[in-house]
N, C-alpha and C. Protein backbone atom coordinates (compact mmCIF):
# COMPACT_ATOMS: atom_id res chain seq x y z
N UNK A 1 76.90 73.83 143.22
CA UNK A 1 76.69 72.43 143.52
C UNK A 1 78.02 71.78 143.94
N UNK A 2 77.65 71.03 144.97
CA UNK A 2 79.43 70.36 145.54
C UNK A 2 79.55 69.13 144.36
N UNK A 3 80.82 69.05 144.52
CA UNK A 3 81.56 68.04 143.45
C UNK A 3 81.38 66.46 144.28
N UNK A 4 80.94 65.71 143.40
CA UNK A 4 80.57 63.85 143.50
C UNK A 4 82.21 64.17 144.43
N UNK A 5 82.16 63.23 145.13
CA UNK A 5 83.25 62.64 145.78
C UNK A 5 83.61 61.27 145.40
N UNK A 6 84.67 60.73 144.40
CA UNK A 6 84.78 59.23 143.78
C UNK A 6 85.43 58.39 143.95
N UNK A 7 85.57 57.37 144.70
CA UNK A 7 86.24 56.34 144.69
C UNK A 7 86.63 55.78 143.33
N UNK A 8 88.15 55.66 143.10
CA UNK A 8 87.92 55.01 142.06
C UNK A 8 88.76 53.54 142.21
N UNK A 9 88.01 52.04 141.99
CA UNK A 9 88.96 50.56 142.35
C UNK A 9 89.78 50.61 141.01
N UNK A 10 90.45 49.87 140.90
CA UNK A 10 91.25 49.44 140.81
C UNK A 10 91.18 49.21 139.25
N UNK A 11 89.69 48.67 138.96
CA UNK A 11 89.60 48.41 137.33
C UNK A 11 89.22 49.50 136.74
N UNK A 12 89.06 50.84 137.44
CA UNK A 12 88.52 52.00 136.56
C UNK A 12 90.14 52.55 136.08
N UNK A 13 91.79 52.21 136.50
CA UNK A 13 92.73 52.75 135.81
C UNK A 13 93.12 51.74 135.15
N UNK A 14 92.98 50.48 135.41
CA UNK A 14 93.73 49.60 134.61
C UNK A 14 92.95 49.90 132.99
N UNK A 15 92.08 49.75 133.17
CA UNK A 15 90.72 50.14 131.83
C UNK A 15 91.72 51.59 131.24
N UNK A 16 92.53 51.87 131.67
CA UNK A 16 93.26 53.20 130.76
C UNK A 16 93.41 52.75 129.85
N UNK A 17 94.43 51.23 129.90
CA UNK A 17 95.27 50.57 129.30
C UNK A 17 94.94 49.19 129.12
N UNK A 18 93.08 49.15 128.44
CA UNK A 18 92.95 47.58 128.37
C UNK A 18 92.24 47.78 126.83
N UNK A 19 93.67 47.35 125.32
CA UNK A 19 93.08 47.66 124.46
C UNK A 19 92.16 46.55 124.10
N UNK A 20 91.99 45.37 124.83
CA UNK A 20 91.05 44.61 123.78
C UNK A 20 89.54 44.47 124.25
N UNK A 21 89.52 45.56 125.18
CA UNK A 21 87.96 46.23 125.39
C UNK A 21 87.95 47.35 124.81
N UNK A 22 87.71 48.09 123.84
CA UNK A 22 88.49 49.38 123.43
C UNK A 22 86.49 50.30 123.81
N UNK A 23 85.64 49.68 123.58
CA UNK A 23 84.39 50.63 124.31
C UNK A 23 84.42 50.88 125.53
N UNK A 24 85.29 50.25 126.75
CA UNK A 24 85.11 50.80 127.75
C UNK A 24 86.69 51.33 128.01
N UNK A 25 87.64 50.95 127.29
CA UNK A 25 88.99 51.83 128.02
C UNK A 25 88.47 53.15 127.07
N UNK A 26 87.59 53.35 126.23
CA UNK A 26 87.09 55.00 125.83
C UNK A 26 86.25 55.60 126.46
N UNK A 27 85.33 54.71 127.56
CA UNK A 27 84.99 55.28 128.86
C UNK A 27 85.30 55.94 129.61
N UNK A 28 86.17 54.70 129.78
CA UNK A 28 87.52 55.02 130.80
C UNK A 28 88.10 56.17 130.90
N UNK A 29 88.51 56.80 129.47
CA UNK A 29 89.39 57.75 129.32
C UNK A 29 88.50 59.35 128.68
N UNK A 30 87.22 58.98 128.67
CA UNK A 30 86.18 60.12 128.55
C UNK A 30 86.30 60.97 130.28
N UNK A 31 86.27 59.76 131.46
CA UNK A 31 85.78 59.58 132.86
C UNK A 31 86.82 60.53 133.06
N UNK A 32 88.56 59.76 132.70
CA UNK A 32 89.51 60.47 133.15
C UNK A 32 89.63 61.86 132.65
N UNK A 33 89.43 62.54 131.64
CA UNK A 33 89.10 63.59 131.27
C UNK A 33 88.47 64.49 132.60
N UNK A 34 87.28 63.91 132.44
CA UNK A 34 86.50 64.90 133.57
C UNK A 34 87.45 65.08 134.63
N UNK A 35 87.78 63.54 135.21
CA UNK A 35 88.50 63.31 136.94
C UNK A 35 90.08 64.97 136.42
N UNK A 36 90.59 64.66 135.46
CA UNK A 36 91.88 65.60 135.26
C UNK A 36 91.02 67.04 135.42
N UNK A 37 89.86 67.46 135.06
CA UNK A 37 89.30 68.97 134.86
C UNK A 37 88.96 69.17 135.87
N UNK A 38 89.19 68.33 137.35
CA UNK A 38 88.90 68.46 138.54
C UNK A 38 87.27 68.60 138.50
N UNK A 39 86.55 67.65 137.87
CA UNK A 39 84.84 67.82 138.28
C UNK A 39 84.72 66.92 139.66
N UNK A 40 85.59 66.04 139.74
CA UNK A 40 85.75 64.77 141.26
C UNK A 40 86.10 65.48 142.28
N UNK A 41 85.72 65.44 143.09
CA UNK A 41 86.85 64.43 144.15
C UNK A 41 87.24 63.41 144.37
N UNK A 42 88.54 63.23 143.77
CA UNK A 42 88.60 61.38 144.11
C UNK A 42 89.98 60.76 144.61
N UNK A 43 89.04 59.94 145.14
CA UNK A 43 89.95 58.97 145.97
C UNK A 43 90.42 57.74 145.42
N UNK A 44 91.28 57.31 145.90
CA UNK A 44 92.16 55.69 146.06
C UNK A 44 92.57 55.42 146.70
N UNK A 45 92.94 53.78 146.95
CA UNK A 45 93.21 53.25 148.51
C UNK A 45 94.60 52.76 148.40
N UNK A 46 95.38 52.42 149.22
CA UNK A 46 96.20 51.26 149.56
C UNK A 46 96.26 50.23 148.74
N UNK A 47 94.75 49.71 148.87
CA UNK A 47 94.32 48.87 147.77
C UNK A 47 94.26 48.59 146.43
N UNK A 48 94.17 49.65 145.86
CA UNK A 48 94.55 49.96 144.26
C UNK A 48 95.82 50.08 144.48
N UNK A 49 96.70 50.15 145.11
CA UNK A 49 98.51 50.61 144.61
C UNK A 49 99.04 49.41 144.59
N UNK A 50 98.44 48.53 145.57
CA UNK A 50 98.71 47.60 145.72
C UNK A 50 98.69 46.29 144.67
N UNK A 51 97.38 46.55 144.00
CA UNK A 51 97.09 45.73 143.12
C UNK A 51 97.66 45.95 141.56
N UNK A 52 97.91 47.49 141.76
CA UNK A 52 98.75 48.15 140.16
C UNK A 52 99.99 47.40 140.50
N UNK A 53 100.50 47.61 141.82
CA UNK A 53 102.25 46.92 141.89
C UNK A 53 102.14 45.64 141.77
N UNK A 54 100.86 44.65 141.22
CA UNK A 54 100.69 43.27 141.14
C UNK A 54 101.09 43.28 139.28
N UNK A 55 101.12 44.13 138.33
CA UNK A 55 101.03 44.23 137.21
C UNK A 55 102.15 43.96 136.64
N UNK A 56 102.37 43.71 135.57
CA UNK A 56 103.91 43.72 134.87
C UNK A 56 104.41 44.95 135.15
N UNK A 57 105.88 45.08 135.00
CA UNK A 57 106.59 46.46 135.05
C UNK A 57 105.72 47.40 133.97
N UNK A 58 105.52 46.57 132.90
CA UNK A 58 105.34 47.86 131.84
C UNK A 58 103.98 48.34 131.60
N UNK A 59 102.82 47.51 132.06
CA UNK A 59 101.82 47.84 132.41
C UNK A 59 101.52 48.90 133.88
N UNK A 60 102.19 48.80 134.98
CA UNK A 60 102.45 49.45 136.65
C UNK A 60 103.14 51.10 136.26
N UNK A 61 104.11 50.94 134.60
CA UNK A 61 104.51 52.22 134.45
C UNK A 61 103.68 52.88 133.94
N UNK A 62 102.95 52.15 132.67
CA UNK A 62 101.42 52.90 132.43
C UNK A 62 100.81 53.53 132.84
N UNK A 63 99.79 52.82 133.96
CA UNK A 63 99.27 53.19 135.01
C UNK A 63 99.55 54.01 136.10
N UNK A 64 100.97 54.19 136.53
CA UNK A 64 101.13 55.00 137.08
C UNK A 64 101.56 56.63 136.85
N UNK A 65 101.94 56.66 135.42
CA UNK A 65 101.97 57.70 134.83
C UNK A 65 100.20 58.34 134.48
N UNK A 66 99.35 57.50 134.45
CA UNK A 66 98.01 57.95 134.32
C UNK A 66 97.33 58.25 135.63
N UNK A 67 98.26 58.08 136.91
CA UNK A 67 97.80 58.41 138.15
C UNK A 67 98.37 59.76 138.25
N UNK A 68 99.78 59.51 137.82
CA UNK A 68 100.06 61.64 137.62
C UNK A 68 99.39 62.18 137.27
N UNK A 69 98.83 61.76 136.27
CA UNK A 69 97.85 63.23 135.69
C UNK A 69 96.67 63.83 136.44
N UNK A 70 96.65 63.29 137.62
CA UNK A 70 95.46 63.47 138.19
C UNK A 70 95.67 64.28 139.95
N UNK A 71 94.63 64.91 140.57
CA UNK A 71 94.70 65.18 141.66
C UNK A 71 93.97 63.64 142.87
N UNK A 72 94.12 63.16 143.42
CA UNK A 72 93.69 62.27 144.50
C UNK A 72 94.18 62.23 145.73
N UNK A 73 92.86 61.55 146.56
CA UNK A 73 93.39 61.69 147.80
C UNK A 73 93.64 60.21 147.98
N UNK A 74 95.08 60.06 148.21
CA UNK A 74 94.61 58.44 148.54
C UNK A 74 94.70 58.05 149.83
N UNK A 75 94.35 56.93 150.35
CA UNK A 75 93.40 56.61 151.90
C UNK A 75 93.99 55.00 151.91
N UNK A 76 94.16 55.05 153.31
CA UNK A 76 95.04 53.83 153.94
C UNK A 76 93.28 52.71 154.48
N UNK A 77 93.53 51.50 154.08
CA UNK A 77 92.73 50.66 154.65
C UNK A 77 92.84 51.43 156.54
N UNK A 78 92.28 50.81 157.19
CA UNK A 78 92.35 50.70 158.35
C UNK A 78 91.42 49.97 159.09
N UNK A 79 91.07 49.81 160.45
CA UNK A 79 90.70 49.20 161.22
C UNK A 79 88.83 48.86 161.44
N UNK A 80 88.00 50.12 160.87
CA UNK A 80 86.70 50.85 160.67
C UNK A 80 86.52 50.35 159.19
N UNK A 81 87.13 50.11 158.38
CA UNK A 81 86.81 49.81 156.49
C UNK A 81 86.85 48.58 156.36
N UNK A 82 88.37 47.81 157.33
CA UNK A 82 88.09 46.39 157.49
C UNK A 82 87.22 45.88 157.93
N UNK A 83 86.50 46.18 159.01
CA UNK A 83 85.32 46.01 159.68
C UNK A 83 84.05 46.07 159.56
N UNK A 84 83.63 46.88 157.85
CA UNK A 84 82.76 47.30 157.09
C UNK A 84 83.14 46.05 156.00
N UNK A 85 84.35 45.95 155.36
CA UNK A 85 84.53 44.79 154.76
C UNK A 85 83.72 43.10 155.57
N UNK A 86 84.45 43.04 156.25
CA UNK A 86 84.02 41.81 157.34
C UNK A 86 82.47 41.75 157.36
N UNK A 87 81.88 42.75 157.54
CA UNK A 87 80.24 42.95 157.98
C UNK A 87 79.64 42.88 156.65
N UNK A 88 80.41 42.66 155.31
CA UNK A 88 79.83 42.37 154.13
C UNK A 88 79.99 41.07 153.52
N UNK A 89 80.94 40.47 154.04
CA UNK A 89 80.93 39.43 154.01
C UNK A 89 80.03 37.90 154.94
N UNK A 90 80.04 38.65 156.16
CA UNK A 90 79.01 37.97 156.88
C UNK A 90 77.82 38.51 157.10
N UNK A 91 77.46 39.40 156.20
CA UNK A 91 75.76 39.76 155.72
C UNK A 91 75.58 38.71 154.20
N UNK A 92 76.73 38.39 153.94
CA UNK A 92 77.17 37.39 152.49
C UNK A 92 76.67 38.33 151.23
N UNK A 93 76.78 39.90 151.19
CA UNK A 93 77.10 40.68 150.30
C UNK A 93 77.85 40.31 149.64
N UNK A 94 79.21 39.80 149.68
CA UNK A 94 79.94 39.27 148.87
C UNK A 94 80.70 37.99 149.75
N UNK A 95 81.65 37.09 149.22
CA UNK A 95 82.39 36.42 149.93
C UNK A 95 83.54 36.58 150.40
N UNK A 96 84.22 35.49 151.15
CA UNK A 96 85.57 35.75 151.69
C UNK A 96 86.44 35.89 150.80
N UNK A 97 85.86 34.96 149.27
CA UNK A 97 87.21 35.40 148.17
C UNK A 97 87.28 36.30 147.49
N UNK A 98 86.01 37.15 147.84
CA UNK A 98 86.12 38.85 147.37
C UNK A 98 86.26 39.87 148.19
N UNK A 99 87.18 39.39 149.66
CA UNK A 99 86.93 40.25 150.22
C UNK A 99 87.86 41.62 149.78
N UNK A 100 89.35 41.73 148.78
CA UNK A 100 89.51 42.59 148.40
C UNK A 100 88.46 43.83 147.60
N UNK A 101 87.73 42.90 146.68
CA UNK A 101 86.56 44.58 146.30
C UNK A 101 85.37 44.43 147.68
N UNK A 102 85.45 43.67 148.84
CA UNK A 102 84.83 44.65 149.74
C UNK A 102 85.48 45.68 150.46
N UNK A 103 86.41 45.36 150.42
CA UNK A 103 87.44 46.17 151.20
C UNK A 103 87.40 47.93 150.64
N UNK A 104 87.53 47.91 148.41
CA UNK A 104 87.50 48.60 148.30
C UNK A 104 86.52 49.63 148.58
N UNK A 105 84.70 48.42 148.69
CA UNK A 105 83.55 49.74 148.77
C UNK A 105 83.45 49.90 150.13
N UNK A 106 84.35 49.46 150.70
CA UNK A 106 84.65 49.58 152.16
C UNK A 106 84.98 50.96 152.82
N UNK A 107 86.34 50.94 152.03
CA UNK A 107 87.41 52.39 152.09
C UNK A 107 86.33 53.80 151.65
N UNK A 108 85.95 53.37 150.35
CA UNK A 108 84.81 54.22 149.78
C UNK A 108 83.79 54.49 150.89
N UNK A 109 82.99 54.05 151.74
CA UNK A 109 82.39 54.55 152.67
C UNK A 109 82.84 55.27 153.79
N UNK A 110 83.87 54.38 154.53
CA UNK A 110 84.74 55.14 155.54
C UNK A 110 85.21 56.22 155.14
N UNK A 111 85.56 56.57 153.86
CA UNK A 111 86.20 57.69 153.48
C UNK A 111 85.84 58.92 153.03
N UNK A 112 84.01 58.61 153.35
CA UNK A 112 82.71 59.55 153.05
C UNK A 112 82.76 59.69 151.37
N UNK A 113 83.01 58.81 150.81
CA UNK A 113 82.86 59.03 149.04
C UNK A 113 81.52 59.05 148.36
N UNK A 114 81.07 59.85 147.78
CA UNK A 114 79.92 59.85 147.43
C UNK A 114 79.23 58.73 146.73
N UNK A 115 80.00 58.30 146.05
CA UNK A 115 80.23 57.04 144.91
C UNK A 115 81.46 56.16 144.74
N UNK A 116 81.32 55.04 144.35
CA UNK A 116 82.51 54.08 143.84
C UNK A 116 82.44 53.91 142.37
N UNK A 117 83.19 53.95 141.45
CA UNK A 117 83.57 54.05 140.10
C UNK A 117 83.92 52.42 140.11
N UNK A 118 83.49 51.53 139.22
CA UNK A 118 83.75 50.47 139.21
C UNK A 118 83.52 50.09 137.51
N UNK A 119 84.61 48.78 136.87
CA UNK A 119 84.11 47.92 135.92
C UNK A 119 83.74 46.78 136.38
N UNK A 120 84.01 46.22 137.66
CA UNK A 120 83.30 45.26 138.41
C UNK A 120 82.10 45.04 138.34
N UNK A 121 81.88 44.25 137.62
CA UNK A 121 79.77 43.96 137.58
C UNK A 121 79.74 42.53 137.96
N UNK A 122 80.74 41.89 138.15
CA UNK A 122 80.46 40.56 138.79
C UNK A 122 80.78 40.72 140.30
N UNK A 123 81.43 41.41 140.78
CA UNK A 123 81.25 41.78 142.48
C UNK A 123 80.98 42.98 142.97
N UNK A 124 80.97 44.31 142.11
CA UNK A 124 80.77 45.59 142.86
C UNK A 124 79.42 46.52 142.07
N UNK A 125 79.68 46.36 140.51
CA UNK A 125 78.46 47.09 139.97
C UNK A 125 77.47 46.32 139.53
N UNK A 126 76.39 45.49 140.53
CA UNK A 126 75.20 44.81 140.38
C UNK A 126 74.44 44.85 141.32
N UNK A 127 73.16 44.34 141.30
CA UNK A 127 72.07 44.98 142.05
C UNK A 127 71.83 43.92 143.80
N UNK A 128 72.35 43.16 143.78
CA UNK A 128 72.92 41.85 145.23
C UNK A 128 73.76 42.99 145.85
N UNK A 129 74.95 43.18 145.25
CA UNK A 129 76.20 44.09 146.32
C UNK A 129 75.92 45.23 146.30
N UNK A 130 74.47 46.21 145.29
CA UNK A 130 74.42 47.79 145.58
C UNK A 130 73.43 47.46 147.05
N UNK A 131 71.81 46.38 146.97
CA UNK A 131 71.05 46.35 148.40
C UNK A 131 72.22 46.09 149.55
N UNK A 132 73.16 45.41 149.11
CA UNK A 132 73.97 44.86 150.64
C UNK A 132 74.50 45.95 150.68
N UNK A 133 74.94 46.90 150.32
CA UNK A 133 75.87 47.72 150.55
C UNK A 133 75.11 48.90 150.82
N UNK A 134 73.71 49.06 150.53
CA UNK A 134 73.04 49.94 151.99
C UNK A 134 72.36 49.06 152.69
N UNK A 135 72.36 48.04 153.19
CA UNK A 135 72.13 47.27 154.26
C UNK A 135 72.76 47.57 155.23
N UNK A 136 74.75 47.55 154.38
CA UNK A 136 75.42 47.74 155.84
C UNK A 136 75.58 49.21 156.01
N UNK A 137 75.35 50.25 155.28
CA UNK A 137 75.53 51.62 155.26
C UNK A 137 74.58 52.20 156.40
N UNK A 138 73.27 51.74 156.71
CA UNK A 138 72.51 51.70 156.94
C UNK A 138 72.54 51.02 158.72
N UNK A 139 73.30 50.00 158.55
CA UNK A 139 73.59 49.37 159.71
C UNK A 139 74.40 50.00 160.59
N UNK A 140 75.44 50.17 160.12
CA UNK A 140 76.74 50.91 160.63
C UNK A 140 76.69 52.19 160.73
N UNK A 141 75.82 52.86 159.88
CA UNK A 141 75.39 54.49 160.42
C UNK A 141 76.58 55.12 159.75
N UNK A 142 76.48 54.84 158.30
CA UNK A 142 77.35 55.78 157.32
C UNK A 142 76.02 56.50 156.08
N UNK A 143 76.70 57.42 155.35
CA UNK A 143 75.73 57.38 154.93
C UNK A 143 75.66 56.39 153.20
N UNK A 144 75.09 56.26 152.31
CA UNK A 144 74.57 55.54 151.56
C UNK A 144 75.55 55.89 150.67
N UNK A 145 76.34 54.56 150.04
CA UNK A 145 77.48 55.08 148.84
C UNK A 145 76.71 53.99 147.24
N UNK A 146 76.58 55.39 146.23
CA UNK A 146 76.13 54.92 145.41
C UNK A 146 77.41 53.99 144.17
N UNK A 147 76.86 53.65 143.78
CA UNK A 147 77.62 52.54 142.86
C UNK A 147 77.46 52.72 141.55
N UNK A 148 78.36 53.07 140.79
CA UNK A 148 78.81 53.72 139.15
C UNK A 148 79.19 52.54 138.36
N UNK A 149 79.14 52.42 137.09
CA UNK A 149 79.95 52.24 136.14
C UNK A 149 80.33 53.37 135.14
N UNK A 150 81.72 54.02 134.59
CA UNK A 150 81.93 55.05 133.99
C UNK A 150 80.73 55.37 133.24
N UNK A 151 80.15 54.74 132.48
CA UNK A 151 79.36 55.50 131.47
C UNK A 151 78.46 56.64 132.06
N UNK A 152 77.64 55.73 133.69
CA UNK A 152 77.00 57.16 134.38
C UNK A 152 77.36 58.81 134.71
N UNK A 153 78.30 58.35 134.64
CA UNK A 153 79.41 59.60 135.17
C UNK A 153 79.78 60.54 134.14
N UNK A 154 79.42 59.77 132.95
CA UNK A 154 80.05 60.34 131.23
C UNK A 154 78.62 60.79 130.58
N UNK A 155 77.74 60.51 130.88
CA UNK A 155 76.38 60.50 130.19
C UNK A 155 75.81 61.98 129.92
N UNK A 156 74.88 62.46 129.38
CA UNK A 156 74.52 63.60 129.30
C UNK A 156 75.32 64.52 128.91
N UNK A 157 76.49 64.34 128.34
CA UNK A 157 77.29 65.68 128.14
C UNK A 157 76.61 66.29 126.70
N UNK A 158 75.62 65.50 125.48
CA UNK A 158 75.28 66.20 124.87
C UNK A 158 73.38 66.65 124.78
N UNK A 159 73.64 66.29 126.16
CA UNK A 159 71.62 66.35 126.07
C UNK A 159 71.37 68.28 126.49
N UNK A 160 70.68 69.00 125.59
CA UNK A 160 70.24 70.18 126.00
C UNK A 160 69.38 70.22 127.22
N UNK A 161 68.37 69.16 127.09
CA UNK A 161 67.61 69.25 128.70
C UNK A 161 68.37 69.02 129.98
């Protein structure tokens, strides 16, 4: 079986290092487990580096030591993701003041990702931005990128069936 291909934004590493959610940075760090045993393929953008270098120093060193541990491919915005961004915003999938997490499930399509890894449930993991986001998948002639929150990704590890 081929390996999920994963986008992961921006709040699936900060969640390494967010103790006063401590049920989902143990998500978080169940997810990263797998992502380190190489079950992913996964990706990151421009966009996430960008937004880690928005962090305090000592939080950006965190995080970026939790990006070592890992294999990724990371992927430059460009001209085709912006343009998938834009087309989600004026389908009003999301707005102009979110157009950074369109951008990210943006990159995630252009970048053929199977899925996007998100803690975003107020702009990326809810059921408004998963229809818009095969609206435009659909439109644009990509194929269909499904939409995660860690726990999916973590689930079943003790079910015998």
């Amino acid at each position: 079986m081929k390996k999920l291909k994963i986008y992961l934004d921006t709040t699936i590493i900060s969640y390494l290092d967010q103790k006063e959610k401590p049920e989902r940075m143990a998500d978080t760090h169940l997810l990263w487990e797998k992502i380190k045993a190489g079950m992913f393929d996964t990706v990151i953008s421009d966009i996430c580096i960008a937004e880690i270098n928005g962090c305090s120093a000592e939080k950006r060193n965190v995080l970026y030591n939790y990006l070592s541990q890992i294999n990724y491919t990371l992927i430059t915005s460009d001209e085709k993701s912006i343009g998938i961004a834009a087309k989600m915003v004026d389908l009003q999938v999301l707005t102009q003041k979110s157009f950074l997490d369109c951008q990210h499930i943006a990159n995630a399509i252009v970048s053929g990702c199977d899925a996007i890894v998100s803690w975003n449930f107020r702009h990326i993991v809810n059921h408004k931005t998963i229809m818009g986001v095969k609206a435009v998948t659909a439109l644009e002639g990509y194929t269909d990128l499904l939409i995660y929150a860690p726990p999916i990704l973590i689930a079943g590890e003790d079910d015998d069936t």
